[in-house]
N, C-alpha and C. Protein backbone atom coordinates (compact mmCIF):
# COMPACT_ATOMS: atom_id res chain seq x y z
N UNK A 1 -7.73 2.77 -18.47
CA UNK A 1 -8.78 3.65 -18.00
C UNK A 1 -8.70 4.97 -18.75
N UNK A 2 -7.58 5.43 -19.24
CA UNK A 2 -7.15 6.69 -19.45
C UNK A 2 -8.23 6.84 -20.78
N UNK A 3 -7.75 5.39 -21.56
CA UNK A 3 -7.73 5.24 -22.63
C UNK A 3 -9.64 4.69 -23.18
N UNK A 4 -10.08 4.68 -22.30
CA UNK A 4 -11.71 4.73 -22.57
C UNK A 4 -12.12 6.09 -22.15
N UNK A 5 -11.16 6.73 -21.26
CA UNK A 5 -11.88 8.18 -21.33
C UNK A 5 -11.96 8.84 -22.70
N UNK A 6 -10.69 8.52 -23.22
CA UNK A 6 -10.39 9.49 -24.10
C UNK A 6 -10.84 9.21 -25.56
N UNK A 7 -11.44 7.61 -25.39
CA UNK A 7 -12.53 7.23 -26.29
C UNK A 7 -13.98 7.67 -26.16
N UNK A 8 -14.38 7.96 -25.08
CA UNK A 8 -15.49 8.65 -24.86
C UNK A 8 -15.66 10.20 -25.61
N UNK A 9 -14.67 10.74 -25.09
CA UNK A 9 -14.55 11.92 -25.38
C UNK A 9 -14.55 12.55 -27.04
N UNK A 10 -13.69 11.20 -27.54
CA UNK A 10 -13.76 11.72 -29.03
C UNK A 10 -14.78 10.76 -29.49
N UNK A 11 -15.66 9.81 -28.93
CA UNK A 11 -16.91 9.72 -29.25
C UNK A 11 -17.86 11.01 -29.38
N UNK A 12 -17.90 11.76 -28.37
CA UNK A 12 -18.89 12.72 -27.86
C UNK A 12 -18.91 14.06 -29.24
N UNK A 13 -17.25 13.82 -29.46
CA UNK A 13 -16.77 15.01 -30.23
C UNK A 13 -17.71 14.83 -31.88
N UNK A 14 -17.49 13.34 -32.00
CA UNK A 14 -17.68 12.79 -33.60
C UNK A 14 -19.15 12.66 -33.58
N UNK A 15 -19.54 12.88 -35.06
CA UNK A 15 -20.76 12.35 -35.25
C UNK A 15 -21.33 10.89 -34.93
N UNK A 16 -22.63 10.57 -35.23
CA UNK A 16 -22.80 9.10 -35.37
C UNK A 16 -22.85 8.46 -35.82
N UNK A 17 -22.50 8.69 -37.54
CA UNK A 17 -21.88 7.51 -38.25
C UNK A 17 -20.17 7.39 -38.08
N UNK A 18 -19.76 8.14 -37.48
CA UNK A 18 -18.75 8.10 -37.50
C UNK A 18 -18.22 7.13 -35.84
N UNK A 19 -19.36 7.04 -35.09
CA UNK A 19 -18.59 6.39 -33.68
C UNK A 19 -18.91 5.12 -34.37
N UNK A 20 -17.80 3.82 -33.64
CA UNK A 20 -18.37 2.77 -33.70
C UNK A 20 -18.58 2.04 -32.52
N UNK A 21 -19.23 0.76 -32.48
CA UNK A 21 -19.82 0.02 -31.33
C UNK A 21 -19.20 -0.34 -30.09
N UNK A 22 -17.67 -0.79 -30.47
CA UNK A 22 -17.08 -1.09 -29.50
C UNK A 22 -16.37 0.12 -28.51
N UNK A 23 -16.36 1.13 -29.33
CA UNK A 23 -16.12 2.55 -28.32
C UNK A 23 -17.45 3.04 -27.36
N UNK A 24 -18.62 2.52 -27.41
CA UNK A 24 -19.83 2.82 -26.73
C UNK A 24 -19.99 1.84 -25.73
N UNK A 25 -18.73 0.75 -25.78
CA UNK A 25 -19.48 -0.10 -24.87
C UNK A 25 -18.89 -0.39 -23.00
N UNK A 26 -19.50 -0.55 -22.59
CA UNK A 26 -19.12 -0.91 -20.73
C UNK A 26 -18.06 -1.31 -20.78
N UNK A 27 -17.12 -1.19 -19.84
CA UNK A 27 -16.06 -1.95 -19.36
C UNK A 27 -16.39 -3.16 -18.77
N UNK A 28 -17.66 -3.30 -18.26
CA UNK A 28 -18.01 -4.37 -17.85
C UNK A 28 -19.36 -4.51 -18.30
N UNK A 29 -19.10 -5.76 -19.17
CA UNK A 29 -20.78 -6.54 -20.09
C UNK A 29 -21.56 -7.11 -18.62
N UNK A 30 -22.17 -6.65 -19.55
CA UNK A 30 -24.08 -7.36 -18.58
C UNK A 30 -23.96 -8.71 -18.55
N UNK A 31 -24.01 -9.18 -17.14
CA UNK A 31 -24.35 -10.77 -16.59
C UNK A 31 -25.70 -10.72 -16.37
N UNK A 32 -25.85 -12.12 -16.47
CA UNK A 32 -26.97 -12.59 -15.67
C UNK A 32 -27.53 -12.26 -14.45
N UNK A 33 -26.50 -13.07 -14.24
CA UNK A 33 -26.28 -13.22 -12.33
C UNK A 33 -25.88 -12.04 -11.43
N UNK A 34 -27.28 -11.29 -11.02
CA UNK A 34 -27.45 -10.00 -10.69
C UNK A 34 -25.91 -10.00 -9.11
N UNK A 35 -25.34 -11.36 -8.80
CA UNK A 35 -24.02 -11.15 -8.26
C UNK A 35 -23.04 -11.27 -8.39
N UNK A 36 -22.67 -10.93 -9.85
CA UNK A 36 -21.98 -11.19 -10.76
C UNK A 36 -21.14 -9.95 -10.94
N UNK A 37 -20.16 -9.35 -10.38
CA UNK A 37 -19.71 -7.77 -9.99
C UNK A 37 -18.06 -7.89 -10.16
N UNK A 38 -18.13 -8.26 -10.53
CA UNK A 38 -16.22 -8.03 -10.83
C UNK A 38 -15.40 -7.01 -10.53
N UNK A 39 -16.12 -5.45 -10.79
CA UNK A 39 -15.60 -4.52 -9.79
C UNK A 39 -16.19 -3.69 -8.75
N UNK A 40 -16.79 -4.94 -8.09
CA UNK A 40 -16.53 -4.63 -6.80
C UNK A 40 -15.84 -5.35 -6.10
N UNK A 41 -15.37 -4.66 -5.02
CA UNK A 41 -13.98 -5.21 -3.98
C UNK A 41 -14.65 -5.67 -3.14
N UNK A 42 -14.19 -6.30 -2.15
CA UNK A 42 -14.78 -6.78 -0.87
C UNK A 42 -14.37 -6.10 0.28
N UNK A 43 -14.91 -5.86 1.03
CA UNK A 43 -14.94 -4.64 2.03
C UNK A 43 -14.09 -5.42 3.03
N UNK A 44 -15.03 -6.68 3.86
CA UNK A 44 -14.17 -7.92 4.46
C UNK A 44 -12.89 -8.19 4.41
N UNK A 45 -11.96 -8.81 4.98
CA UNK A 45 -11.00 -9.33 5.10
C UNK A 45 -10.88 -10.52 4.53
N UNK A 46 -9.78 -10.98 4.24
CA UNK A 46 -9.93 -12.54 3.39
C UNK A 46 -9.55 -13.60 4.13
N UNK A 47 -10.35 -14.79 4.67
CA UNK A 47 -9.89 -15.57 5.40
C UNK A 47 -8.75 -16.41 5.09
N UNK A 48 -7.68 -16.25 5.86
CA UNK A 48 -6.18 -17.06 5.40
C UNK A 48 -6.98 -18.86 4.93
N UNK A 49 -6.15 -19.45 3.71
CA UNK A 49 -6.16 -20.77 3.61
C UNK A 49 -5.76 -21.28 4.89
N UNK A 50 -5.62 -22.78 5.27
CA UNK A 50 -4.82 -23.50 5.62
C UNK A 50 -3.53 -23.27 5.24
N UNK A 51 -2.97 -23.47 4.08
CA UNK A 51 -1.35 -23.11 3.83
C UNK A 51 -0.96 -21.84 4.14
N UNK A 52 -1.86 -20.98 4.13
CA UNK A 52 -1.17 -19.23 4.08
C UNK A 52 -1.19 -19.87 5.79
N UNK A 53 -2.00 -20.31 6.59
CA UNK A 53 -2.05 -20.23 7.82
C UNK A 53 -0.63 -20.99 8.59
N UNK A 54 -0.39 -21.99 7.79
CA UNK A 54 1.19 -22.85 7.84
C UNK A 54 2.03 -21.94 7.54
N UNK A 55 2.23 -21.35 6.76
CA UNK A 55 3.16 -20.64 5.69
C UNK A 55 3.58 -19.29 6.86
N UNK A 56 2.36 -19.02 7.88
CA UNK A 56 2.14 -17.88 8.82
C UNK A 56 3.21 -18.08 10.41
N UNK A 57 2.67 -19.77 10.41
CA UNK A 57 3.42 -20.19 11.30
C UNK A 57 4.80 -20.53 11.70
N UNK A 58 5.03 -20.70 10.06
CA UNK A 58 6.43 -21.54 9.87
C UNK A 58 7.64 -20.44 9.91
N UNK A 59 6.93 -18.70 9.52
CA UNK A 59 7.75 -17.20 9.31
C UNK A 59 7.61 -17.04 10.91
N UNK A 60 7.08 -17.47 11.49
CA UNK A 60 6.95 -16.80 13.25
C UNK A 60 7.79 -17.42 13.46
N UNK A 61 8.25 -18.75 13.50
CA UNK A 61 9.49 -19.87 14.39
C UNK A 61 10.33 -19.62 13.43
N UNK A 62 10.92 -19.21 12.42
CA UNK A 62 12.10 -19.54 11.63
C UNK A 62 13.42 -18.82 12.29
N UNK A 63 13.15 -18.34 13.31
CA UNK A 63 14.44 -17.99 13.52
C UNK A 63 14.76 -19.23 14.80
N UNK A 64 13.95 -19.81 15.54
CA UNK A 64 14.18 -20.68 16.06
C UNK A 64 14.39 -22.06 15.66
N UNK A 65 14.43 -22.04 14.74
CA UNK A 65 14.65 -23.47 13.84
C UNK A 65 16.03 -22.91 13.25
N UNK A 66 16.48 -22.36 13.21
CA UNK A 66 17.69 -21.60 12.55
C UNK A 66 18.73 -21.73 13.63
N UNK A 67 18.62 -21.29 15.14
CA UNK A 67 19.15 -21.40 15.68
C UNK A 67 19.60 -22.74 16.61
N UNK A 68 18.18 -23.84 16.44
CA UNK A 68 18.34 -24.58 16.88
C UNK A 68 19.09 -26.28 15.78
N UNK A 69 19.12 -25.63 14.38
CA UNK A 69 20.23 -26.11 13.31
C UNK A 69 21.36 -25.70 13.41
N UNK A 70 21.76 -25.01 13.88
CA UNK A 70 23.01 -24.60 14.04
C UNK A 70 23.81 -25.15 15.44
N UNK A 71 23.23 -25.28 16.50
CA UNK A 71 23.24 -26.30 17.55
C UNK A 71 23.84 -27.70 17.42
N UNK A 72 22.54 -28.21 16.68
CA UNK A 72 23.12 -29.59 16.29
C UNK A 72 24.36 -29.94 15.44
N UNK A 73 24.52 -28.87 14.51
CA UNK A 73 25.43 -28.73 13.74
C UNK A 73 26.82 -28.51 14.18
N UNK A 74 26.84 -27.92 14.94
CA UNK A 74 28.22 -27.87 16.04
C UNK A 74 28.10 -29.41 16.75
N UNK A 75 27.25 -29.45 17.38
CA UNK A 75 27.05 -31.02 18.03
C UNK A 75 27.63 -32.36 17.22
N UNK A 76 27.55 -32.02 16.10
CA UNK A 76 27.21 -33.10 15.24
C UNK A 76 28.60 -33.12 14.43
N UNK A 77 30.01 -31.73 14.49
CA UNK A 77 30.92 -31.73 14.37
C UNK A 77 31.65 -32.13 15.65
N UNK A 78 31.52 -31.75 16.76
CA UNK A 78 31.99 -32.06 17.61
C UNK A 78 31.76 -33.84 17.98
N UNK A 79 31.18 -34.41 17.54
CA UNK A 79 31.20 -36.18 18.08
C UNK A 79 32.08 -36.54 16.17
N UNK A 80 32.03 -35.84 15.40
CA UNK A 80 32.55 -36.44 14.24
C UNK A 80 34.08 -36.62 14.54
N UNK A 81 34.96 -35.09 14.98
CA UNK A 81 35.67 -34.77 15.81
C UNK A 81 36.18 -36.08 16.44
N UNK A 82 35.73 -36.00 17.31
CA UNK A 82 35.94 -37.14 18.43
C UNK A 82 35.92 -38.75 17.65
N UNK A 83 35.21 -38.87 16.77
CA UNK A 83 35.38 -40.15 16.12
C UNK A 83 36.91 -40.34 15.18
N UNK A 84 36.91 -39.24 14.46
CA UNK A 84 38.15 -39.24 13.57
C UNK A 84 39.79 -38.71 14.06
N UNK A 85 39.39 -38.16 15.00
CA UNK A 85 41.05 -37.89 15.80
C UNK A 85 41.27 -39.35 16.92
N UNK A 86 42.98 -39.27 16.33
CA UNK A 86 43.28 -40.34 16.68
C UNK A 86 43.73 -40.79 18.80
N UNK A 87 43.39 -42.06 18.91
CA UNK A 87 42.82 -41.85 20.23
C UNK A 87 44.19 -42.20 21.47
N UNK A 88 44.29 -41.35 22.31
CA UNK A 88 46.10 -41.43 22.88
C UNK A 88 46.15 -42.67 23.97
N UNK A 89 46.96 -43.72 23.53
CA UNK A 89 47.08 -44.88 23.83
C UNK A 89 48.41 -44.74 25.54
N UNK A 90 48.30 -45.05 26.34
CA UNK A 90 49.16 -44.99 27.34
C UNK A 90 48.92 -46.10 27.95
N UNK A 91 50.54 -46.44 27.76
CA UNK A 91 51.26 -47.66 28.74
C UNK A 91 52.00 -47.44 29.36
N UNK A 92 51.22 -48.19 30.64
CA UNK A 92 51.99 -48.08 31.78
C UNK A 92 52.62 -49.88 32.11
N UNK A 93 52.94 -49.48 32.85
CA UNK A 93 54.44 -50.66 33.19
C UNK A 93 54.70 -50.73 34.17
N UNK A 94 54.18 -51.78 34.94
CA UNK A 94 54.25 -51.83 36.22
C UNK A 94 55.32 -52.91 36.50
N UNK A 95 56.16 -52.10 38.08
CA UNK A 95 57.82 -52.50 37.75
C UNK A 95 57.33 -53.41 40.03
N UNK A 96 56.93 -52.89 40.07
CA UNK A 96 56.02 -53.58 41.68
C UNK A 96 55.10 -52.47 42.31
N UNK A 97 54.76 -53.41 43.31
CA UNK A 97 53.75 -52.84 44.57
C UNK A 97 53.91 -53.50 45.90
N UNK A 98 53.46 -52.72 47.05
CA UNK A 98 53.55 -52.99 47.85
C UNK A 98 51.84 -53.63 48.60
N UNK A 99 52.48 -54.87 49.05
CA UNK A 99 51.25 -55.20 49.21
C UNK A 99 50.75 -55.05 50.78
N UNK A 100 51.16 -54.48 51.59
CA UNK A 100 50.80 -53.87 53.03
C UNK A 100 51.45 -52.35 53.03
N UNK A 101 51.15 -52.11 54.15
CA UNK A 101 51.13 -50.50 54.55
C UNK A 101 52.67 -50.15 55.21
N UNK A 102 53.24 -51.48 55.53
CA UNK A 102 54.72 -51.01 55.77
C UNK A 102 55.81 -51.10 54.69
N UNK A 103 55.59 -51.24 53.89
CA UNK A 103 56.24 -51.49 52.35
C UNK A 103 56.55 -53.18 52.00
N UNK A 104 56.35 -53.83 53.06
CA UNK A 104 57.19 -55.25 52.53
C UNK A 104 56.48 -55.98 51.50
């Protein structure tokens, strides 16, 4: 921008054989298509895609998906745990019993 001012300016300064064509010309060439505006902005808001709208949803829950991986993840050490430690075997040895309430 600076730099078409300051082409203007030493246009204005110089004679006219001395400017040439491409220092006289628009920043923006003539269209057709009278809606054809490149700088202009849009005043509006921009309606989210579908993905920005996923992409919207997925930053709102991520801390609950975070916390609820980490859950399972303990869960999921804890039964591994339990599969790979070895399992305590006890024998008992039965030497008698009594088979009524007065001992005989």
């Amino acid at each position: 921008m600076t730099n078409e001012l300051t082409a203007q300016e030493n246009a204005s300064n110089r004679a006219i054989g001395q400017i040439d064509s491409q220092e006289l010309e628009p920043a923006y060439f003539y269209h057709r298509d009278p809606a054809y505006r490149p700088w202009v902005i849009a005043s509006a808001p921009k309606k989210p895609t579908p993905y920005e709208e996923i992409l919207a949803l997925m930053a709102r829950h991520l801390n609950y998906a975070v916390i609820a991986s980490k859950i399972v993840f303990v869960f999921s050490i804890i039964i591994l745990l339990d599969l790979m430690l070895p399992k305590a075997l006890h024998d008992l040895k039965v030497v008698g019993y009594d088979r009524s309430a007065s001992g005989n």
